[in-house]
C-alpha atoms as a PDB file:
ATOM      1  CA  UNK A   1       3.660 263.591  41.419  1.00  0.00           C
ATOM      2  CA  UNK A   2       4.302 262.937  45.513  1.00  0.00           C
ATOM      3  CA  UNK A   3       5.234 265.930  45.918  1.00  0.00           C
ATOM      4  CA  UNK A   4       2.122 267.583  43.805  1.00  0.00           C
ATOM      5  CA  UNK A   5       0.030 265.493  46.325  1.00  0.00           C
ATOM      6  CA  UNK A   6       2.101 266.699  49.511  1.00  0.00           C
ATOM      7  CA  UNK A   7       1.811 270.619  48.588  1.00  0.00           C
ATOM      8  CA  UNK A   8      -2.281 270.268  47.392  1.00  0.00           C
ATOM      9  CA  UNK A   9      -2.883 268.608  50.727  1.00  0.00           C
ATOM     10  CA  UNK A  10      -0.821 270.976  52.958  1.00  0.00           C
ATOM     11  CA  UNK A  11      -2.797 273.684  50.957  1.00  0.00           C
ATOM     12  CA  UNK A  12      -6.136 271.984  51.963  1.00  0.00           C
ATOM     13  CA  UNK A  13      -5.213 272.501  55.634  1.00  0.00           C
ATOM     14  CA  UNK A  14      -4.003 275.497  55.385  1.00  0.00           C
ATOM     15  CA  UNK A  15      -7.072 277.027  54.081  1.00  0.00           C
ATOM     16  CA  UNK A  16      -9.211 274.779  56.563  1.00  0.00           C
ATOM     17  CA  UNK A  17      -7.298 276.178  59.010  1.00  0.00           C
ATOM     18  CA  UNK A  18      -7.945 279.732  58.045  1.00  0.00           C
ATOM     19  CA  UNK A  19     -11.740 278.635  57.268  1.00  0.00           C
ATOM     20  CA  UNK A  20     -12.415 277.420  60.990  1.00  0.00           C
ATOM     21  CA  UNK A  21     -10.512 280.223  62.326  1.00  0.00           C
ATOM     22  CA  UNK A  22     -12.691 283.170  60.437  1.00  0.00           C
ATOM     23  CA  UNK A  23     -15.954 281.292  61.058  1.00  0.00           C
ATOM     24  CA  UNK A  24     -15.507 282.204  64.608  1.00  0.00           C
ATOM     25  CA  UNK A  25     -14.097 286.079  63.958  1.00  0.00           C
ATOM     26  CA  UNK A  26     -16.536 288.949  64.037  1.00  0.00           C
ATOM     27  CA  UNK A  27     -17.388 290.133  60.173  1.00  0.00           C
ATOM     28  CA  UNK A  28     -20.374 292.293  58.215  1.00  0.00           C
ATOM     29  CA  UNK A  29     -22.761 290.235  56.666  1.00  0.00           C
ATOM     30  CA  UNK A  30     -22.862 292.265  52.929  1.00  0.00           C
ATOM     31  CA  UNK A  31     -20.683 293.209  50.636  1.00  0.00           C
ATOM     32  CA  UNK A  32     -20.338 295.888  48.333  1.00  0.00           C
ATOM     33  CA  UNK A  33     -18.408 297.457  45.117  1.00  0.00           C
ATOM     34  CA  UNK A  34     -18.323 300.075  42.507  1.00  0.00           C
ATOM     35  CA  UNK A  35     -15.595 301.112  40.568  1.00  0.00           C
ATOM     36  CA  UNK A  36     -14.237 301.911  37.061  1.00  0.00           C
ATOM     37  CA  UNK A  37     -11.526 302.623  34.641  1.00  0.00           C
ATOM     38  CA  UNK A  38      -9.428 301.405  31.538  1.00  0.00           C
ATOM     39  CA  UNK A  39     -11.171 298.472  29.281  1.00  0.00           C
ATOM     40  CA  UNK A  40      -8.616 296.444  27.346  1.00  0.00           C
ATOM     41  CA  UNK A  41      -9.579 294.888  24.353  1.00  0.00           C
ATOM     42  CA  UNK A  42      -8.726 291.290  23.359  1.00  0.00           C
ATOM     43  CA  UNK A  43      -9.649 289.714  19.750  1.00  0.00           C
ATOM     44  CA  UNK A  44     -12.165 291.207  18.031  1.00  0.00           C
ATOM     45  CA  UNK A  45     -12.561 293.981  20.729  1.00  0.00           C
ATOM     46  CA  UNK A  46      -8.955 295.063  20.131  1.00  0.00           C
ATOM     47  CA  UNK A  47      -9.641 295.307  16.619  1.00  0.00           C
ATOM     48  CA  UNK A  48     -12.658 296.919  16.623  1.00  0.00           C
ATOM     49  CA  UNK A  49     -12.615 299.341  19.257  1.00  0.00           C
ATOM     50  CA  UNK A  50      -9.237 299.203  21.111  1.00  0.00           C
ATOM     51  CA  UNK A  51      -8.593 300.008  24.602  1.00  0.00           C
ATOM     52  CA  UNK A  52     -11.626 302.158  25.848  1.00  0.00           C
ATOM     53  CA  UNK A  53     -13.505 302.407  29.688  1.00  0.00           C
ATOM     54  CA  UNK A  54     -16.359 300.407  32.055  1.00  0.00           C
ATOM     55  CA  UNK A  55     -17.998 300.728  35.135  1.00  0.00           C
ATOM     56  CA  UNK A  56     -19.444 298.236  37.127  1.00  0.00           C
ATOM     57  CA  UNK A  57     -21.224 297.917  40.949  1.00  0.00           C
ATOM     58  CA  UNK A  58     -22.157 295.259  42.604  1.00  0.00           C
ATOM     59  CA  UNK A  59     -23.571 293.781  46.181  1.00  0.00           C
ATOM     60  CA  UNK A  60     -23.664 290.323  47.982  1.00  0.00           C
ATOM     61  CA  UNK A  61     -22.981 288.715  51.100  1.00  0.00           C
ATOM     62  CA  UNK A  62     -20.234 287.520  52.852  1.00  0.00           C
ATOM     63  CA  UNK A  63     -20.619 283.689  54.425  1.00  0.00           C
ATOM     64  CA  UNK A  64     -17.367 284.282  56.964  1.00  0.00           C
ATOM     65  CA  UNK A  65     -14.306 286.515  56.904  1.00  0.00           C
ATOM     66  CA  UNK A  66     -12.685 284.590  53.975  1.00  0.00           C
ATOM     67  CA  UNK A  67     -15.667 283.504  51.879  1.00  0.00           C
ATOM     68  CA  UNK A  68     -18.410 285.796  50.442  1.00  0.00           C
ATOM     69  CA  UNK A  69     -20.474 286.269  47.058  1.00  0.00           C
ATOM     70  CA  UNK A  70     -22.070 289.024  45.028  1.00  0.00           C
ATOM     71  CA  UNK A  71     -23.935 289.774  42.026  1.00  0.00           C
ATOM     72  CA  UNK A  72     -22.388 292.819  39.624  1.00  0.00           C
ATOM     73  CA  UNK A  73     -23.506 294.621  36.571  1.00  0.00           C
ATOM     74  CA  UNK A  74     -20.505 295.510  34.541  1.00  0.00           C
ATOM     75  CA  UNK A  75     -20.975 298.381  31.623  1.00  0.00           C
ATOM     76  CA  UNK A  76     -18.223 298.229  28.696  1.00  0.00           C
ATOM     77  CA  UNK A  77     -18.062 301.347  26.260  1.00  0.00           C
ATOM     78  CA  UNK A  78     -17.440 299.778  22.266  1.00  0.00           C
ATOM     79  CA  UNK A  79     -16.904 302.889  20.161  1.00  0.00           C
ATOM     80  CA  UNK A  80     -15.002 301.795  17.130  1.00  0.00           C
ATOM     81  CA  UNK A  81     -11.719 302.729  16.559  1.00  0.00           C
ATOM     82  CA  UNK A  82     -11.625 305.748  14.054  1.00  0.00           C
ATOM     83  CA  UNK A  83     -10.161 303.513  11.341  1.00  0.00           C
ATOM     84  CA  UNK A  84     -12.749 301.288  11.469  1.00  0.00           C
ATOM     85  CA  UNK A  85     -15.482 303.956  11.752  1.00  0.00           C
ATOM     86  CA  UNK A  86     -14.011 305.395   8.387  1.00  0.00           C
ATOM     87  CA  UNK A  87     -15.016 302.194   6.418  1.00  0.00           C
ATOM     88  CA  UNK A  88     -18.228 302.490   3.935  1.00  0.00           C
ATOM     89  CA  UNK A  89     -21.314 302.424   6.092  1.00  0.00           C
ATOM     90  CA  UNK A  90     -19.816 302.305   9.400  1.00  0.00           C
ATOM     91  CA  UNK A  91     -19.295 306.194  10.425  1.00  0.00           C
ATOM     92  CA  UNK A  92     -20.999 307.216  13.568  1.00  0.00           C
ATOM     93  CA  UNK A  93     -21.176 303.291  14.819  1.00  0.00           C
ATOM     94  CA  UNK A  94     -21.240 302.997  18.256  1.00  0.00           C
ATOM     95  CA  UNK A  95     -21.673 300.202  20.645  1.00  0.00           C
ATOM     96  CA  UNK A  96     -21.476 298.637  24.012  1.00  0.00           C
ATOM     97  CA  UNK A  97     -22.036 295.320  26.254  1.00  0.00           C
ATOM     98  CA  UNK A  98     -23.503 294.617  29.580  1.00  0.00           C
ATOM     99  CA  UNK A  99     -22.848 291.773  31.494  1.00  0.00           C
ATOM    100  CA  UNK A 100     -24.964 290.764  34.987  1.00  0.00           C
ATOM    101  CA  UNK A 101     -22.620 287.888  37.212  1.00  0.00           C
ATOM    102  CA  UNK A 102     -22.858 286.069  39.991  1.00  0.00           C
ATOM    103  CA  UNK A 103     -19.376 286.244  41.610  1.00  0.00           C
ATOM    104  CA  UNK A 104     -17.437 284.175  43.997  1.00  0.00           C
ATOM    105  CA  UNK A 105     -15.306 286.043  46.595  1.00  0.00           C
ATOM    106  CA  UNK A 106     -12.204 284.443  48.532  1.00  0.00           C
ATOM    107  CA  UNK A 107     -10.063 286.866  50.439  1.00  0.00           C
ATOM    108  CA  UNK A 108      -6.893 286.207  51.881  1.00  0.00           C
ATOM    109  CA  UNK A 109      -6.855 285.755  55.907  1.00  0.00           C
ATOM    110  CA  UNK A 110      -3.598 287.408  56.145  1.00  0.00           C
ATOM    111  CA  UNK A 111      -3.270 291.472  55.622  1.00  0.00           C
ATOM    112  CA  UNK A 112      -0.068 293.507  55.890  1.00  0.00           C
ATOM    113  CA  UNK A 113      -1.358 296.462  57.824  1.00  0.00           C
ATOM    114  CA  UNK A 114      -4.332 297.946  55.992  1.00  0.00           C
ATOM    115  CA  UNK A 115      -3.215 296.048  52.777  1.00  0.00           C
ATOM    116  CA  UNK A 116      -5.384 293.100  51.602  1.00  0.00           C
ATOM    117  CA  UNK A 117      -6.193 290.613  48.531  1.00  0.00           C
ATOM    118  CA  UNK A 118      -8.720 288.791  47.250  1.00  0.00           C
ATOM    119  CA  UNK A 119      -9.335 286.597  44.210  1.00  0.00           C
ATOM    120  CA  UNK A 120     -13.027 286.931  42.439  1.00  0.00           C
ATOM    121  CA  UNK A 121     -13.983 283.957  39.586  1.00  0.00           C
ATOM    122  CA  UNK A 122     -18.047 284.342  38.284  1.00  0.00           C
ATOM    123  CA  UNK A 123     -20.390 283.675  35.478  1.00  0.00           C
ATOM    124  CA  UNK A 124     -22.532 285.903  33.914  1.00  0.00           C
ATOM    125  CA  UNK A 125     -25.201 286.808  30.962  1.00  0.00           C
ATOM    126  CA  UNK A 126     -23.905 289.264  28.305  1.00  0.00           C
ATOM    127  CA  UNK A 127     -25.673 291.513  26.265  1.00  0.00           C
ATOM    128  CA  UNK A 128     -23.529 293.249  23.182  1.00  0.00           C
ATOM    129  CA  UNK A 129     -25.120 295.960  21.180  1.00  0.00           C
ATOM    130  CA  UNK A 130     -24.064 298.008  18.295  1.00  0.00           C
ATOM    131  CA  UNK A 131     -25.604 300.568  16.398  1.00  0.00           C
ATOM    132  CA  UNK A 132     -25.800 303.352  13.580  1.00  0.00           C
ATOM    133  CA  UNK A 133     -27.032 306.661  13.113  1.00  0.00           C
ATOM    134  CA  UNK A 134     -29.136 305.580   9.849  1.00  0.00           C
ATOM    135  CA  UNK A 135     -29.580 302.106   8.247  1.00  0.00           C
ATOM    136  CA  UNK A 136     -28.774 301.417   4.840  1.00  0.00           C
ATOM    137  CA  UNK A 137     -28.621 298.392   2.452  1.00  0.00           C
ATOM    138  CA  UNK A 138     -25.862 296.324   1.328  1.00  0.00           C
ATOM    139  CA  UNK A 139     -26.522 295.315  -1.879  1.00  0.00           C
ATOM    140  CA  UNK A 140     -24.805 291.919  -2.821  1.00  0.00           C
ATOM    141  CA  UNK A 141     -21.386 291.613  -4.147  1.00  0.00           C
ATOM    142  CA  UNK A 142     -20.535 294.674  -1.674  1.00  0.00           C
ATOM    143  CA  UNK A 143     -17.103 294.216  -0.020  1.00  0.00           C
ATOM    144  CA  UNK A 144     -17.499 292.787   3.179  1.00  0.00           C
ATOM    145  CA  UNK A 145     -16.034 294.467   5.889  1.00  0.00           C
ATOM    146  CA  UNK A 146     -14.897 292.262   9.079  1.00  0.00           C
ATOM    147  CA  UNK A 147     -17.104 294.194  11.433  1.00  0.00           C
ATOM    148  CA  UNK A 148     -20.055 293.637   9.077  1.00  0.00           C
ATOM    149  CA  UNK A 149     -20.157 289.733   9.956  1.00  0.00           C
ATOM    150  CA  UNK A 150     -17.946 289.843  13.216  1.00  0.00           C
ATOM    151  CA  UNK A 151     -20.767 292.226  14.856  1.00  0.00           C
ATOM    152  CA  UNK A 152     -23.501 293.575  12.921  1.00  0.00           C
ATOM    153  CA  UNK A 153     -24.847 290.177  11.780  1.00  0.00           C
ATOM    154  CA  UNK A 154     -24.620 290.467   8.211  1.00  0.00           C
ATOM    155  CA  UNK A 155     -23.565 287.108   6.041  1.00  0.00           C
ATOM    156  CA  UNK A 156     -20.694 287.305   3.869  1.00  0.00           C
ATOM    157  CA  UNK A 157     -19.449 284.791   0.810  1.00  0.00           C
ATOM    158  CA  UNK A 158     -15.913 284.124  -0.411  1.00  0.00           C
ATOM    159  CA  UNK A 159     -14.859 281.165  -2.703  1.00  0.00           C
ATOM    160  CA  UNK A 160     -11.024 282.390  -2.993  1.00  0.00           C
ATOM    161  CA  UNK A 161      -9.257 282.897   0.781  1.00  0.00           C
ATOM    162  CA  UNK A 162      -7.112 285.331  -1.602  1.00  0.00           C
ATOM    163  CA  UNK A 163     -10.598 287.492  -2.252  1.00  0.00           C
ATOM    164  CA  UNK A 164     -12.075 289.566   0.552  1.00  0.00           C
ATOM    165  CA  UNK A 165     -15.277 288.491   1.182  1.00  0.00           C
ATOM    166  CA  UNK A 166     -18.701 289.867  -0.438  1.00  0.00           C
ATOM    167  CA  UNK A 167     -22.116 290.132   1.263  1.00  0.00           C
ATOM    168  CA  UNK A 168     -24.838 287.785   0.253  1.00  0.00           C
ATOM    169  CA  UNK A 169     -27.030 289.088  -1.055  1.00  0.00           C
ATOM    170  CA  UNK A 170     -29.518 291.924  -0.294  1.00  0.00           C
ATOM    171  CA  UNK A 171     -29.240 292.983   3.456  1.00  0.00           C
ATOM    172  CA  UNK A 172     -29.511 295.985   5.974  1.00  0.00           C
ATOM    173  CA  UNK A 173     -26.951 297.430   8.219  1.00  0.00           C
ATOM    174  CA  UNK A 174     -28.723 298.993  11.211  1.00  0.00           C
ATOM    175  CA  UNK A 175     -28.289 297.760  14.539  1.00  0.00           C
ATOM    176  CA  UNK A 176     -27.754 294.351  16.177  1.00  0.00           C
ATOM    177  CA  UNK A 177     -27.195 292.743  19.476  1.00  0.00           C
ATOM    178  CA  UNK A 178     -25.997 289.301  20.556  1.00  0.00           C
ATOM    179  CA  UNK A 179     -26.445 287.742  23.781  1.00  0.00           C
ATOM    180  CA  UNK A 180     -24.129 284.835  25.310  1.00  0.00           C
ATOM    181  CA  UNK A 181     -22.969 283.587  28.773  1.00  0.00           C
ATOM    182  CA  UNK A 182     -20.304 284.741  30.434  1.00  0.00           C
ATOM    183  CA  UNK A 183     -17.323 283.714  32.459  1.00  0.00           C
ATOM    184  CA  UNK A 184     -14.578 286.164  34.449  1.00  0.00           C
ATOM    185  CA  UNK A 185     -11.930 285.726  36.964  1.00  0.00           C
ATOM    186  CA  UNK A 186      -9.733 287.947  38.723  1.00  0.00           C
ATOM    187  CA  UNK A 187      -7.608 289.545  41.995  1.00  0.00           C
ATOM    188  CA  UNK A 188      -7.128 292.326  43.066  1.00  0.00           C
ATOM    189  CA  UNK A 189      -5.680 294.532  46.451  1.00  0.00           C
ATOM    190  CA  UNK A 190      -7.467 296.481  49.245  1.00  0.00           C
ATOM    191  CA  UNK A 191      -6.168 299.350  51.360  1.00  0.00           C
ATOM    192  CA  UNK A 192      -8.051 300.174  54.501  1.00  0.00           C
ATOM    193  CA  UNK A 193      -9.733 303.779  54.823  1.00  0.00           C
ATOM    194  CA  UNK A 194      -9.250 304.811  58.210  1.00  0.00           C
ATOM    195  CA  UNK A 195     -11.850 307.450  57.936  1.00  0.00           C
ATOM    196  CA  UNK A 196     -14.665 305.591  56.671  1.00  0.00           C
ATOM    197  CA  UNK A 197     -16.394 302.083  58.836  1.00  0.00           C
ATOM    198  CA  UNK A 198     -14.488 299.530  56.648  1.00  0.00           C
ATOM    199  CA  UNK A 199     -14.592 301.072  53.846  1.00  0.00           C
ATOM    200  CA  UNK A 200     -11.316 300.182  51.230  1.00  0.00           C
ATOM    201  CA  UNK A 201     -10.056 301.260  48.168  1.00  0.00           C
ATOM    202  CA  UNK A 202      -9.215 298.561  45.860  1.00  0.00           C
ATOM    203  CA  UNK A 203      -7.555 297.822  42.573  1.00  0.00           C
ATOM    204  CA  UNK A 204      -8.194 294.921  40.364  1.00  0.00           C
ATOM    205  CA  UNK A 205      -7.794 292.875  37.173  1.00  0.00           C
ATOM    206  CA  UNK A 206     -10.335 291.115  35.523  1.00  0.00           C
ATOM    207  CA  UNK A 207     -10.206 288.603  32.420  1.00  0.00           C
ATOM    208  CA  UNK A 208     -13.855 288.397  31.039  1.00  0.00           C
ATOM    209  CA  UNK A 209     -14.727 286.032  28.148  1.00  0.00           C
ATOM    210  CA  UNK A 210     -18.723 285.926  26.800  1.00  0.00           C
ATOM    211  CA  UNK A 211     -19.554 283.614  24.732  1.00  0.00           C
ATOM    212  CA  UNK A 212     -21.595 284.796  21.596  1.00  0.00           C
ATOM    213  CA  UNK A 213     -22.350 283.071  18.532  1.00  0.00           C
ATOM    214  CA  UNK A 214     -21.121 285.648  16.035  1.00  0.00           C
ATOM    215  CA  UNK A 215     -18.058 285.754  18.064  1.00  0.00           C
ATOM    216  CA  UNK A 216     -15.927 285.962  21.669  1.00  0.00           C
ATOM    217  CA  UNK A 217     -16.444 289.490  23.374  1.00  0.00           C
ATOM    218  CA  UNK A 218     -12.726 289.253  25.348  1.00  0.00           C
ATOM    219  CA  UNK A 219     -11.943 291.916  27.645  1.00  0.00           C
ATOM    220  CA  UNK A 220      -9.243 293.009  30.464  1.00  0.00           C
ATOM    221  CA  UNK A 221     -10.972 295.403  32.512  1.00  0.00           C
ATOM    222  CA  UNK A 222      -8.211 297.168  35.631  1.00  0.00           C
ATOM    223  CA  UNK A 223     -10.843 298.955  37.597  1.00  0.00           C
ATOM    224  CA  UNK A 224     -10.537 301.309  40.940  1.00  0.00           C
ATOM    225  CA  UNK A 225     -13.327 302.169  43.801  1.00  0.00           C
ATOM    226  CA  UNK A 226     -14.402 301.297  46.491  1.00  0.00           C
ATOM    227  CA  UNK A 227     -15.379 298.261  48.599  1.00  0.00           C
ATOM    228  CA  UNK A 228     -17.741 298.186  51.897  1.00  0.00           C
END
């Protein structure tokens, strides 16, 4: 435990270190992103849709060298997997979620050439939204299937685990969107463009988690752009 102690307060000082050093170094005042690429799915994401694509873009402000903020609007594609597009009612379904953050930015003080890092943690409101080309209803006793209740907000019975679920009663499956908080964290690298006024290309992994009440939208999105 000491030594726990030792390393967290050397740590401290180091970053104080680097904090009083870049308050006095030269640095733009805002920030900004956009970028894009592969969304992996987690939970119900990965079942439902697999691995698909965002984009996001953001802007903010940078406090010194090290320490900055932004705010970011992340779009995540949720077309359903083909499988799951193939089950009774659900062909044609399409959906997506948008999530608005406020991010925190720390980037490391030390670069390797035109290499950098950073780490990015935030919170956020999330919007999920799915969708059909034409409603219909479910009468009851219908089998249940897990997208049903996991995103289009229809209630489903079972009395035997060993029984798939039923829907209760009378009900139509249309559209439906849930909205929850949001929480993300992240790092990724920088590479200098010696072209363009510090302008970088970066690469970076983010987990993001929103919290809705039917259930967790979990996502991995690796995205690529640019930084400036």
């Amino acid at each position: 435990m000491s030594n726990r102690i030792v390393w967290f307060l050397v740590f401290c000082g180091l970053v104080a270190s680097a904090s009083a050093q870049d308050i006095k170094a030269s640095f733009d005042k805002y920030n900004f992103n956009v970028g894009g690429g592969p969304g992996i799915g987690r939970g119900t994401v990965a079942n439902l849709v697999g691995d698909t694509y965002q984009v996001a873009a953001g802007g903010g402000v940078n406090f010194t060298r090290m320490f900055g903020a932004d705010a970011e609007y992340l779009y995540y594609n949720l077309t359903l997997r083909p499988t799951v597009a193939n089950e009774p009612g659900l062909a044609g379904g399409t959906g997506h979620f948008q999530s608005i953050s406020v991010n925190g930015i720390v980037n490391v003080p030390r670069h390797i050439g035109k290499w950098g890092a950073y780490g990015i943690f935030g919170v956020g409101f999330d919007v999920r939204s799915v969708s059909l080309p034409h409603s219909q209803l479910l009468t009851s006793g219908t089998v249940c299937q897990p997208a049903y209740y996991l995103w289009w907000g229809i209630s489903c019975f079972s009395n035997n685990p060993q029984v798939p679920p039923t829907v209760n009663g009378p009900q139509t499956l249309s559209s439906n969107t849930a909205v929850g908080g949001s929480a993300n964290y992240g790092a990724g690298v920088t590479y200098q463009l010696q072209s363009l006024h510090h302008a970088k290309v970066f690469v970076e992994y983010r987990y993001h988690k929103a919290y809705q009440s039917d259930s967790a939208t979990i996502v991995w999105p690796i995205r690529v752009g640019f930084r400036w």
